[in-house]
C-alpha atoms as a PDB file:
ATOM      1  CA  UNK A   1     -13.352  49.204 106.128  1.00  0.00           C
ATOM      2  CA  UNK A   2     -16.903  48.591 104.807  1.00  0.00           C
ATOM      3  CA  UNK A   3     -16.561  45.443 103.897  1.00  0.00           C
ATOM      4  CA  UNK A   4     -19.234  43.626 101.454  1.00  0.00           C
ATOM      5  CA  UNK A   5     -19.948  40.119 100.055  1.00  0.00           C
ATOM      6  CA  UNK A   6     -21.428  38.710  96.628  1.00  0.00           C
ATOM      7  CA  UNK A   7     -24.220  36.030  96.830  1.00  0.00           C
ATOM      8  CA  UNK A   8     -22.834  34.707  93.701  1.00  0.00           C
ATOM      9  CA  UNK A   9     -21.229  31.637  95.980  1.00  0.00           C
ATOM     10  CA  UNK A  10     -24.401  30.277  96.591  1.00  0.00           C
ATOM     11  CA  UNK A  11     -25.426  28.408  93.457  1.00  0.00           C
ATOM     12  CA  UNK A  12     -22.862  29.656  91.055  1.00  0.00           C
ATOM     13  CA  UNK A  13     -22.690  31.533  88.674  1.00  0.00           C
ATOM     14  CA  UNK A  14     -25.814  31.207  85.811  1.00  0.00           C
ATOM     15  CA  UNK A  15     -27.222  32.872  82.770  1.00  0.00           C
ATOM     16  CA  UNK A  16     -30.777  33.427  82.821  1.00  0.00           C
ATOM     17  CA  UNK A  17     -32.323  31.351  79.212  1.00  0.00           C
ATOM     18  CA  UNK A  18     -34.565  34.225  78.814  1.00  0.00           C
ATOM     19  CA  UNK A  19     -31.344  35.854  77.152  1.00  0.00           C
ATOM     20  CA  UNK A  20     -31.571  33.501  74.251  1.00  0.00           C
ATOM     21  CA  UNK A  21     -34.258  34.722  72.494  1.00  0.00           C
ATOM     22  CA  UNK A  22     -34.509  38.189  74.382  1.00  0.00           C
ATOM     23  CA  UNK A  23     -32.055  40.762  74.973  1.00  0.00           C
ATOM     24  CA  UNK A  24     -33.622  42.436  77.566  1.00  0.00           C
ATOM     25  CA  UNK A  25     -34.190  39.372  79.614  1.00  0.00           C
ATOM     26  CA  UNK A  26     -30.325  38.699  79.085  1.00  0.00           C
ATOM     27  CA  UNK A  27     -29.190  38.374  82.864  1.00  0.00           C
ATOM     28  CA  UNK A  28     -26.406  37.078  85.359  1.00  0.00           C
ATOM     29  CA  UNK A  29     -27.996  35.029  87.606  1.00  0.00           C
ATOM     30  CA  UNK A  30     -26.808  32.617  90.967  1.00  0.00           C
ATOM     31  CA  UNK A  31     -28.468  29.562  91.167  1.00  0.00           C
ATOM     32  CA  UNK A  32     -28.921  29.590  94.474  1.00  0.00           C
ATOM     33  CA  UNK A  33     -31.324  30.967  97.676  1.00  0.00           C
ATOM     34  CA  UNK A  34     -30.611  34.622  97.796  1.00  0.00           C
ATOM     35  CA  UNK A  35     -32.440  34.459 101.724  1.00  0.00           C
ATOM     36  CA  UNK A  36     -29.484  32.249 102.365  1.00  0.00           C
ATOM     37  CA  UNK A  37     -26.814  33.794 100.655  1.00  0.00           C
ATOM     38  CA  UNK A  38     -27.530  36.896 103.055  1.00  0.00           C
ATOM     39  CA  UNK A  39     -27.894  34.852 106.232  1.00  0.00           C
ATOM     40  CA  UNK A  40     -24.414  33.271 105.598  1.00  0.00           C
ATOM     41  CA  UNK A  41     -23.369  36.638 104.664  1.00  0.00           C
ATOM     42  CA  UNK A  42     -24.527  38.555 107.817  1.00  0.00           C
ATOM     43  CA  UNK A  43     -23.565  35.859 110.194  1.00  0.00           C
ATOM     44  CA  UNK A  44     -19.713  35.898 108.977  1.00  0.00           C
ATOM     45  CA  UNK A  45     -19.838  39.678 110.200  1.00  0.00           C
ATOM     46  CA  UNK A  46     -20.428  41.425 106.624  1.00  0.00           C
ATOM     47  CA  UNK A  47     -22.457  44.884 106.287  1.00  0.00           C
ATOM     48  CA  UNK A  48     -23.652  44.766 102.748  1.00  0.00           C
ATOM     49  CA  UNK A  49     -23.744  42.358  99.884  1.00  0.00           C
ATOM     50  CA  UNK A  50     -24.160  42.829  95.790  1.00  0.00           C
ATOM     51  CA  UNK A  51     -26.291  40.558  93.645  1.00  0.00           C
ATOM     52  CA  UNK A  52     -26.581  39.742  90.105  1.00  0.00           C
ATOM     53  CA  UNK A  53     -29.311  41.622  87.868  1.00  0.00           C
ATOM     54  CA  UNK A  54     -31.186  38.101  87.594  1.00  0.00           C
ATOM     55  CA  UNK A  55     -31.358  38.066  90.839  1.00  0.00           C
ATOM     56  CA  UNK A  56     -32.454  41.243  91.951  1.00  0.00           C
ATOM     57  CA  UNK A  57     -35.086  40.910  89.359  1.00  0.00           C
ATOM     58  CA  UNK A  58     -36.516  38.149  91.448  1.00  0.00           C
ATOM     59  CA  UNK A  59     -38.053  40.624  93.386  1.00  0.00           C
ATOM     60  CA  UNK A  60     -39.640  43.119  90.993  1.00  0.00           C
ATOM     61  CA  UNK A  61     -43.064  42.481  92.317  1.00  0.00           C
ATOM     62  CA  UNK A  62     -41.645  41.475  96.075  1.00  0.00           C
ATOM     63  CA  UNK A  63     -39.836  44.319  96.894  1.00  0.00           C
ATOM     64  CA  UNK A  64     -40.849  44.115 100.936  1.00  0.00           C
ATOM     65  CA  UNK A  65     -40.258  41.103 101.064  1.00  0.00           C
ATOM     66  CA  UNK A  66     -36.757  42.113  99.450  1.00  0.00           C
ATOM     67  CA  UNK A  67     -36.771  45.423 102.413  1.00  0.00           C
ATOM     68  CA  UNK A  68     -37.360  42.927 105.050  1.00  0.00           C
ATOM     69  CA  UNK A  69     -34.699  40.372 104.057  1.00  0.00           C
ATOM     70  CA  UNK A  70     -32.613  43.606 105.147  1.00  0.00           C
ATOM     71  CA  UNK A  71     -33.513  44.472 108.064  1.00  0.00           C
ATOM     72  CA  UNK A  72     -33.786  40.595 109.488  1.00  0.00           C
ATOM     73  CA  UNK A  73     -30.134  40.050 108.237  1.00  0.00           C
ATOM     74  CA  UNK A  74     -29.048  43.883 108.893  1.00  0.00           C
ATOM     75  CA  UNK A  75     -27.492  44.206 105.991  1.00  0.00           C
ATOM     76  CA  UNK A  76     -26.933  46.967 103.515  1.00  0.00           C
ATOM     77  CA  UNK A  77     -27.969  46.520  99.577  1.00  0.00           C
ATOM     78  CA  UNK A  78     -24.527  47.748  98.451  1.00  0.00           C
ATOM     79  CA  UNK A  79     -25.364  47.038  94.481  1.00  0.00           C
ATOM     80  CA  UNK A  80     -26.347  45.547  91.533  1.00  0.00           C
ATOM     81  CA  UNK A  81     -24.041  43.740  88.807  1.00  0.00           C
ATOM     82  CA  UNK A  82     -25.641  43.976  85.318  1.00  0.00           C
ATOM     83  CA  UNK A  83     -23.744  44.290  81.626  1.00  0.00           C
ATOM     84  CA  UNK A  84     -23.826  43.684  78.070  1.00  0.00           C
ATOM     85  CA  UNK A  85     -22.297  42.989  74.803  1.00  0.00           C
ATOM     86  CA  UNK A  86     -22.537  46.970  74.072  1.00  0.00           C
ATOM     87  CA  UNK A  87     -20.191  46.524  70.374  1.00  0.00           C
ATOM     88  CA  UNK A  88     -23.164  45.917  68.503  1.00  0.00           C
ATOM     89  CA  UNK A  89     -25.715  48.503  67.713  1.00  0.00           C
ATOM     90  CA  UNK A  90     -28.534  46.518  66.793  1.00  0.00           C
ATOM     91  CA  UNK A  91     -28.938  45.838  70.099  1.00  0.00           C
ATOM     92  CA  UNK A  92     -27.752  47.997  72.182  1.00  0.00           C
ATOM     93  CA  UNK A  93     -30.729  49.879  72.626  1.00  0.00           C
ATOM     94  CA  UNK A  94     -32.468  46.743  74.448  1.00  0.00           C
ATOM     95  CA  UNK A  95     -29.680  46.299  76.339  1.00  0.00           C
ATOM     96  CA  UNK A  96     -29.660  49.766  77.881  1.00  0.00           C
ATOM     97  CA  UNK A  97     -33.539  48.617  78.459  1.00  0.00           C
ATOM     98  CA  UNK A  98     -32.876  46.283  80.546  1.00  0.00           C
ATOM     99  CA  UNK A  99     -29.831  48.116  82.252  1.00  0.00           C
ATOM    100  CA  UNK A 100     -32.252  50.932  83.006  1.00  0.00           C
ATOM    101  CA  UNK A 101     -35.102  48.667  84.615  1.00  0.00           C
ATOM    102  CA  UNK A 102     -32.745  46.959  86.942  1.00  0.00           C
ATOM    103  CA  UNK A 103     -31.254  50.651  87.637  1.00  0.00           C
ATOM    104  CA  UNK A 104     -34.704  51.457  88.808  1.00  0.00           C
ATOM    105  CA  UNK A 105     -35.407  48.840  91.133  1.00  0.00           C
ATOM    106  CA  UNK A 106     -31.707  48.404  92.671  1.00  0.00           C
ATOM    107  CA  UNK A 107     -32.813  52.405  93.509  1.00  0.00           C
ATOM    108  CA  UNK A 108     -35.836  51.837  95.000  1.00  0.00           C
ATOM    109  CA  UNK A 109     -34.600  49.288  97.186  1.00  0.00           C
ATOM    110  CA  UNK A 110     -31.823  51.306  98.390  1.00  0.00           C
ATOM    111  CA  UNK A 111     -28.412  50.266  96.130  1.00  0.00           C
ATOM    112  CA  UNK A 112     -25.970  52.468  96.049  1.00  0.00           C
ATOM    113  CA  UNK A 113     -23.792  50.919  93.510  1.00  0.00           C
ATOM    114  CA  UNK A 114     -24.623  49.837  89.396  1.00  0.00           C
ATOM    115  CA  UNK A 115     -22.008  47.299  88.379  1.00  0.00           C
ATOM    116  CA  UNK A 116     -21.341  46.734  84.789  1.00  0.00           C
ATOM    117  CA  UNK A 117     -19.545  44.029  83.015  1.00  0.00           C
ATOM    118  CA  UNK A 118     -19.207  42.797  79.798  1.00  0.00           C
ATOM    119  CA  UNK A 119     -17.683  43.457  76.221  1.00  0.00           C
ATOM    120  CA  UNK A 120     -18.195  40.634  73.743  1.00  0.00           C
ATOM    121  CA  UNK A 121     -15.159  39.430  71.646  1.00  0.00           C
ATOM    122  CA  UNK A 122     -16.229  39.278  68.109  1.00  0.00           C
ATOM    123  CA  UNK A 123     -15.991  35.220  66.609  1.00  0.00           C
ATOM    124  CA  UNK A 124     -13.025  37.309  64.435  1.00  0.00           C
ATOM    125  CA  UNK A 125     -11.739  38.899  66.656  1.00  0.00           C
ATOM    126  CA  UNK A 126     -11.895  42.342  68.640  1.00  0.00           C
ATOM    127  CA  UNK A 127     -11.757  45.235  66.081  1.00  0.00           C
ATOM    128  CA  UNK A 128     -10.260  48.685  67.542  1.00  0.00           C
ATOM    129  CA  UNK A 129     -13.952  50.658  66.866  1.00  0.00           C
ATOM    130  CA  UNK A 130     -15.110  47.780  69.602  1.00  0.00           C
ATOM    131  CA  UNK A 131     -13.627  50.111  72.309  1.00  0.00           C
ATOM    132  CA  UNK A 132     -15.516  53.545  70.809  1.00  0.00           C
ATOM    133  CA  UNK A 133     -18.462  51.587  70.554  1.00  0.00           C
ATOM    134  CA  UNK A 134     -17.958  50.429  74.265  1.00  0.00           C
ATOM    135  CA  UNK A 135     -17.086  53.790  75.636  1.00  0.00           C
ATOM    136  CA  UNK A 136     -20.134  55.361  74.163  1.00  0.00           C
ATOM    137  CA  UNK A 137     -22.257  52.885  75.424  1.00  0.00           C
ATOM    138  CA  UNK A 138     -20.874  52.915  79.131  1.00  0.00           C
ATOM    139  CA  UNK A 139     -21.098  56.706  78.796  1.00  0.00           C
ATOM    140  CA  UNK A 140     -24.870  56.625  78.383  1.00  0.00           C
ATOM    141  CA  UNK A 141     -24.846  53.900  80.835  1.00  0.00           C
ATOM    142  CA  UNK A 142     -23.561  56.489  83.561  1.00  0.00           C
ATOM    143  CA  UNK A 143     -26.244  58.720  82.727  1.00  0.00           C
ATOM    144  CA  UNK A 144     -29.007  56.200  83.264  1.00  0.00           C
ATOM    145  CA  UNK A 145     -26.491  55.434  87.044  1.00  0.00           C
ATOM    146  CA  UNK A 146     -27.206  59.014  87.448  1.00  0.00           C
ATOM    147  CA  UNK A 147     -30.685  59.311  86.758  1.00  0.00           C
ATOM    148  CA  UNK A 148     -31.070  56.748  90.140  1.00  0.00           C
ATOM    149  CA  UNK A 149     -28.565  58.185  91.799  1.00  0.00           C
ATOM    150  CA  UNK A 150     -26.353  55.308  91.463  1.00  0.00           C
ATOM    151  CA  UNK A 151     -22.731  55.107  91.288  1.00  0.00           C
ATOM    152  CA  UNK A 152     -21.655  53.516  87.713  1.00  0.00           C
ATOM    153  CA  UNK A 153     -18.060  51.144  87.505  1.00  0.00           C
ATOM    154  CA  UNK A 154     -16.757  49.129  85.103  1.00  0.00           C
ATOM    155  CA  UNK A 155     -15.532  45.421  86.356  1.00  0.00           C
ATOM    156  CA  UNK A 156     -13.102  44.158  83.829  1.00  0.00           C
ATOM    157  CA  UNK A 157     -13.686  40.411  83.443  1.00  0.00           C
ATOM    158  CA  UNK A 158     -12.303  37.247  81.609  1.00  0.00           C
ATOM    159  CA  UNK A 159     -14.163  36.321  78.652  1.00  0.00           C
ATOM    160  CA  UNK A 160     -14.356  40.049  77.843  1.00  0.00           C
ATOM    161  CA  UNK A 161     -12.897  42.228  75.676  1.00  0.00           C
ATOM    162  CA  UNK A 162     -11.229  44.183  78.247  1.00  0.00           C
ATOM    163  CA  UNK A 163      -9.548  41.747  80.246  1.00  0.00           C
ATOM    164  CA  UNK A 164      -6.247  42.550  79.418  1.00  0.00           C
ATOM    165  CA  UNK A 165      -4.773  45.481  80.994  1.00  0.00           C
ATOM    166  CA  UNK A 166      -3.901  47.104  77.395  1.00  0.00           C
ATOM    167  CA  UNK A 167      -7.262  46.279  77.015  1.00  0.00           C
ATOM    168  CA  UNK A 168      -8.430  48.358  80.119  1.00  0.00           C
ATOM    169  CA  UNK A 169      -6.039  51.021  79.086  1.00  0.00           C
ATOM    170  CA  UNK A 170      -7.550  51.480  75.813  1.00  0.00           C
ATOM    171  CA  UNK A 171     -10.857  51.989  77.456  1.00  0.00           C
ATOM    172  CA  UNK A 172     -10.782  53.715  80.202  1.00  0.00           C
ATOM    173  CA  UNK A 173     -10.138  57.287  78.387  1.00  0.00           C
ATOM    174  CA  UNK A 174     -12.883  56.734  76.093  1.00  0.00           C
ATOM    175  CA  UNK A 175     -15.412  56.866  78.826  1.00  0.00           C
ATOM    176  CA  UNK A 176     -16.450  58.630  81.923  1.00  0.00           C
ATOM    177  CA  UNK A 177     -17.096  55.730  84.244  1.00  0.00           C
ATOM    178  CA  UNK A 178     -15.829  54.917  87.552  1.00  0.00           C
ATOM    179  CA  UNK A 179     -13.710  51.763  87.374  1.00  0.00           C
ATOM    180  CA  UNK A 180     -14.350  48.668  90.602  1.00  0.00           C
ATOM    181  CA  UNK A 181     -11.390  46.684  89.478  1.00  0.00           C
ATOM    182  CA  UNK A 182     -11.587  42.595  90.455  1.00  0.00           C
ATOM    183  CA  UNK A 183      -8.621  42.109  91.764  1.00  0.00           C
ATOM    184  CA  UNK A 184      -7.993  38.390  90.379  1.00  0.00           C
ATOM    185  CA  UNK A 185      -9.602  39.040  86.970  1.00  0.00           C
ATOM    186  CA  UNK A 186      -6.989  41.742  86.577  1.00  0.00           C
ATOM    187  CA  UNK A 187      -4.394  39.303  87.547  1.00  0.00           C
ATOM    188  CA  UNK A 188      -6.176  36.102  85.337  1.00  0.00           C
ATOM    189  CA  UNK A 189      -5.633  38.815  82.024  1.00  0.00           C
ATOM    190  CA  UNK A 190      -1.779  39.272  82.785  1.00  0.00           C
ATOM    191  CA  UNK A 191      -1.809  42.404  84.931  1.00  0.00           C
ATOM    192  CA  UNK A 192      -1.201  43.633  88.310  1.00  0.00           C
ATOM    193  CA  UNK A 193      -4.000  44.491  90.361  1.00  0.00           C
ATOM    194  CA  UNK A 194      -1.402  46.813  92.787  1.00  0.00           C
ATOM    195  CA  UNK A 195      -0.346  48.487  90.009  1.00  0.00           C
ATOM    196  CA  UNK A 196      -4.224  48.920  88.185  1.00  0.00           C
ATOM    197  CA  UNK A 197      -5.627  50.149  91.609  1.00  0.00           C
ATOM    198  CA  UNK A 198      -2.429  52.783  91.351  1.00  0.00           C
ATOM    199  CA  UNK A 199      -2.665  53.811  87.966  1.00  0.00           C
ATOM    200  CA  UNK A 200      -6.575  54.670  88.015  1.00  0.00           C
ATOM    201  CA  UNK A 201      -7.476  55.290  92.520  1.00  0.00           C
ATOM    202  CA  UNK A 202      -8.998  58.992  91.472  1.00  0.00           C
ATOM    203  CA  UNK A 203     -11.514  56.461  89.705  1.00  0.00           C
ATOM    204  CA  UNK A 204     -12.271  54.402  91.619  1.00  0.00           C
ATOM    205  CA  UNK A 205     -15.505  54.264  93.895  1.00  0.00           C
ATOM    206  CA  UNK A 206     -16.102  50.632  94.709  1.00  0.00           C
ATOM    207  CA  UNK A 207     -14.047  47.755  94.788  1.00  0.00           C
ATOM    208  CA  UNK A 208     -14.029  43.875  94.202  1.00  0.00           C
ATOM    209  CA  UNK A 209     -11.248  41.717  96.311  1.00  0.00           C
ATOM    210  CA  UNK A 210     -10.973  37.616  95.459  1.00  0.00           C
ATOM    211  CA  UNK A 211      -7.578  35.858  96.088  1.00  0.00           C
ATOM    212  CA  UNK A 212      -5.855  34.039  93.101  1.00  0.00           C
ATOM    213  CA  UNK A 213      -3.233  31.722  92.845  1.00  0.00           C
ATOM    214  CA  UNK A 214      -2.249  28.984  90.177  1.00  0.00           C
ATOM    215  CA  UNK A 215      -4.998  29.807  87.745  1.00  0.00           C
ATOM    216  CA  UNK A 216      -7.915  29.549  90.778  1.00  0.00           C
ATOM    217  CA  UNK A 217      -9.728  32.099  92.477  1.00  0.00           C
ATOM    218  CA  UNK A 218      -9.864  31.556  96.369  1.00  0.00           C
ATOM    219  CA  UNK A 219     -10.888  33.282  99.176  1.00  0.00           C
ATOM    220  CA  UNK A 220      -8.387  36.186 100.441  1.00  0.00           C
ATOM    221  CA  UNK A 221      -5.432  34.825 102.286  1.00  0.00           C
ATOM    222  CA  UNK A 222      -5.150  31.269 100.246  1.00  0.00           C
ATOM    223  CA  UNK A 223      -3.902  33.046  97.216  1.00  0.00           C
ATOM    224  CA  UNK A 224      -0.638  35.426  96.958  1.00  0.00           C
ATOM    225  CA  UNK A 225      -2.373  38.473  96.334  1.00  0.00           C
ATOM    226  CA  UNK A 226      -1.067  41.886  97.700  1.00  0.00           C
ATOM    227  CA  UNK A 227      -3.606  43.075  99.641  1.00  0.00           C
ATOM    228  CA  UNK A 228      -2.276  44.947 102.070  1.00  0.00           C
ATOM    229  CA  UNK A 229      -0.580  46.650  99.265  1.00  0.00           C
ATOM    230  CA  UNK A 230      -3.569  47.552  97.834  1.00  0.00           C
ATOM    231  CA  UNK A 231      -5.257  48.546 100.667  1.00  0.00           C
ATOM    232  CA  UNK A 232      -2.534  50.977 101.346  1.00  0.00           C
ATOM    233  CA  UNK A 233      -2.987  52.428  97.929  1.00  0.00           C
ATOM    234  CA  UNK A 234      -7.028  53.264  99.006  1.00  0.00           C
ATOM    235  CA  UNK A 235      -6.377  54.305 102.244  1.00  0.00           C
ATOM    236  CA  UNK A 236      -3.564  57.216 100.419  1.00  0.00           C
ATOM    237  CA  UNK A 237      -6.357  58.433  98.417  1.00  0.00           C
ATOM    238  CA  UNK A 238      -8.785  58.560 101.271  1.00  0.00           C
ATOM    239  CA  UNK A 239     -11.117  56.149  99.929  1.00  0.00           C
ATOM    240  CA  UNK A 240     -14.172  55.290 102.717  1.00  0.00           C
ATOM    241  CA  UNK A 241     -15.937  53.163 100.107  1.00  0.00           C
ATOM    242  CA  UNK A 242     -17.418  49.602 100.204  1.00  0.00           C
ATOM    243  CA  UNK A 243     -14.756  46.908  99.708  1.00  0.00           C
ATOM    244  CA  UNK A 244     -16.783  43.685  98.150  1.00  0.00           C
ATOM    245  CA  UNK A 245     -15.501  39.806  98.358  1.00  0.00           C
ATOM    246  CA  UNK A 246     -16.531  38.251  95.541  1.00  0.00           C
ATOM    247  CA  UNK A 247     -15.429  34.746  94.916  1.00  0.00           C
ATOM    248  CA  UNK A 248     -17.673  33.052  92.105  1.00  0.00           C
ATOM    249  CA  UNK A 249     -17.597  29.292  93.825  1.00  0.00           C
ATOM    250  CA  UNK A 250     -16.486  27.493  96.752  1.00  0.00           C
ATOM    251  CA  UNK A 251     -17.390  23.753  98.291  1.00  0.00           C
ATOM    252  CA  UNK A 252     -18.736  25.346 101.613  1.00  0.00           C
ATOM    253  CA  UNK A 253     -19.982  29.077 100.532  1.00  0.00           C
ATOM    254  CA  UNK A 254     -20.563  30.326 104.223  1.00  0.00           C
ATOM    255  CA  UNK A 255     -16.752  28.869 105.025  1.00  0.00           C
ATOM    256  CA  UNK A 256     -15.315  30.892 102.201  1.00  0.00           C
ATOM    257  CA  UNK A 257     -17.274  33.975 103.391  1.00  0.00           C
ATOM    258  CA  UNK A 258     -15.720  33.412 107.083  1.00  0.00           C
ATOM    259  CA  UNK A 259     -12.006  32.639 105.821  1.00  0.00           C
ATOM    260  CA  UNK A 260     -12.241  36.438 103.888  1.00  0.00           C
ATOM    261  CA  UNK A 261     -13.631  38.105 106.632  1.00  0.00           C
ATOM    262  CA  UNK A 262     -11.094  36.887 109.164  1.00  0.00           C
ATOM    263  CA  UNK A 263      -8.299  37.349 106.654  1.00  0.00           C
ATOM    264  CA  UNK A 264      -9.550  41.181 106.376  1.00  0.00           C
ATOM    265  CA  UNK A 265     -10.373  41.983 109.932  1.00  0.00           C
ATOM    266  CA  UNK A 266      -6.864  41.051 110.523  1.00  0.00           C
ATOM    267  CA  UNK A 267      -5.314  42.978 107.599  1.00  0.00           C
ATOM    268  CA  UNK A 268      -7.807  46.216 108.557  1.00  0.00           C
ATOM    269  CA  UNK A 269      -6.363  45.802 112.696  1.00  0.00           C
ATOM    270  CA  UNK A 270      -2.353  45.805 111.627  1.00  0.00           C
ATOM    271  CA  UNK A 271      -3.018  49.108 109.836  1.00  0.00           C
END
C-alpha cells in the first residue's frame, strides 16, 4: 500500500474570507503550519500527503521552499483538494479560474492527484438540472486535470449535493471523472462505503479512508468500518494507487496520524 495523509488535522478545517467577495479566491484552507503537518506526517511512517487549495496557494511565489519541505520530510506531494458550487453559471467560469491556477501549481510542484469537492444545495432545494449542470462542469474540470497531467476524482461530501448515494448515482454517469470515495462521508449520507467502492472500482484512481462510528469521524480502527473489506475489493481490481487518511480533526493530530498508520500496517501484513 501507498499510504498518504491530509494536513487538514493540523488547524482544522477553514474557508479562506477571500471567497466572500471573490470567487476565485474561494478556497479550503487548514488553519494550521503546513511544515508541521508534514513533519508529523513523515515521522508516523507516511509517503505522501494532500493539502487543501488554500494551502497550496501559500506557496505560489515559494515554490522551493515548498520542493524542499519534500525532500527534508521525504515525502511525496500526492495532491491537491479544490471544488466549487459548479450549479450556477454565473460563476462558474471563475470558479474553473481558480481550479485551473491551483491545477498549475499542484503540477509544477509534482502532484499527481486534483481533488474536487463540492455541489451547493440550492436555499430551495436541489433541482434535477443541478446534476447536468454538475456533470458538465466536472467534465471540463477533467480536461483542465489533463492539461497538467493530473488525475481528476470526485470526493462526495456532506453539505453537498451529492452526499447521498442516490445522489452519487445520479452523477456519476453524467460525467467522465474518476471517483476517490471518503469512506465515512459515504457512510455519514446513508450508504455503504464496501458496497460504493464495489459498484464504481473501474473508477476509481485514488482513495480517501477515515473511520466512523456514532455520527464521528475517527481515526481507522476506533470506528466499525470495513476496511479490510474494502481493501480486498482494490486489491481484486489490481489497484497500486495512493490510499489517503484523512480525518478533518483530532485533540493530538500527530497521535491520530500514528493510530491510522499502525491500524493499516497491520491490516496491509494479514493480507
Amino acid at each position: 500500500m501507498k499510504l498518504g495523509y491530509q494536513t487538514n488535522t493540523w488547524g482544522g478545517v477553514v474557508g479562506h474570507p477571500g471567497g466572500v467577495t471573490s470567487v476565485k479566491d474561494s478556497y479550503y484552507l487548514a488553519n494550521g503550519s503546513t511544515e508541521e503537518a508534514l513533519k508529523d506526517i513523515s515521522a508516523a511512517g507516511y509517503k505522501g500527503f494532500e493539502l487543501f487549495d488554500g494551502n497550496l496557494m501559500q506557496y505560489k511565489e515559494k515554490k522551493e521552499e515548498f520542493k524542499a519541505l519534500l525532500e527534508n520530510y521525504s515525502l511525496d506531494f500526492i495532491g491537491v483538494y479544490t471544488g466549487g458550487n459548479f450549479i450556477f453559471p454565473d460563476i462558474l467560469e471563475e470558479e474553473l479560474i481558480k481550479i485551473e491556477e491551483v491545477a498549475s501549481l499542484a503540477s509544477d510542484l509534482g502532484a499527481e492527484h486534483l481533488v474536487i469537492g463540492g455541489g451547493a444545495i440550492r436555499a430551495n432545494g436541489i433541482l434535477e438540472s443541478d446534476y447536468t449542470e454538475m456533470g458538465n462542469a466536472l467534465n471540463q474540470i477533467v480536461e483542465i486535470a489533463e492539461k497538467y497531467n493530473l488525475i481528476a476524482s470526485y470526493h462526495p461530501h456532506m453539505g453537498t449535493n451529492v452526499q447521498a448515494p442516490d445522489q452519487l448515482d445520479k452523477l456519476m454517469p453524467l460525467t467522465r471523472i474518476n471517483l476517490v470515495p471518503d469512506t465515512a462521508h459515504i457512510e455519514a449520507g446513508g450508504g455503504d462505503p464496501v458496497e460504493v467502492i464495489r459498484k464504481y472500482v473501474d473508477r476509481i484512481k485514488y482513495v480517501h479512508l477515515k473511520d466512523y462510528q456514532n455520527g464521528e469521524f475517527l481515526p481507522l480502527g476506533e470506528g466499525h468500518q470495513k476496511f479490510n473489506e474494502m481493501i480486498q475489493i482494490l486489491n481484486e481490481a489490481n489497484y497500486d494507487g495512493w490510499i489517503t487518511v484523512e480525518l478533518d480533526s483530532y485533540p493530538d493530530p500527530k497521535k491520530g496520524a500514528e493510530i491510522s498508520h499502525q491500524f493499516l500496517s497491520k491490516l496491509d501484513s494479514n493480507n
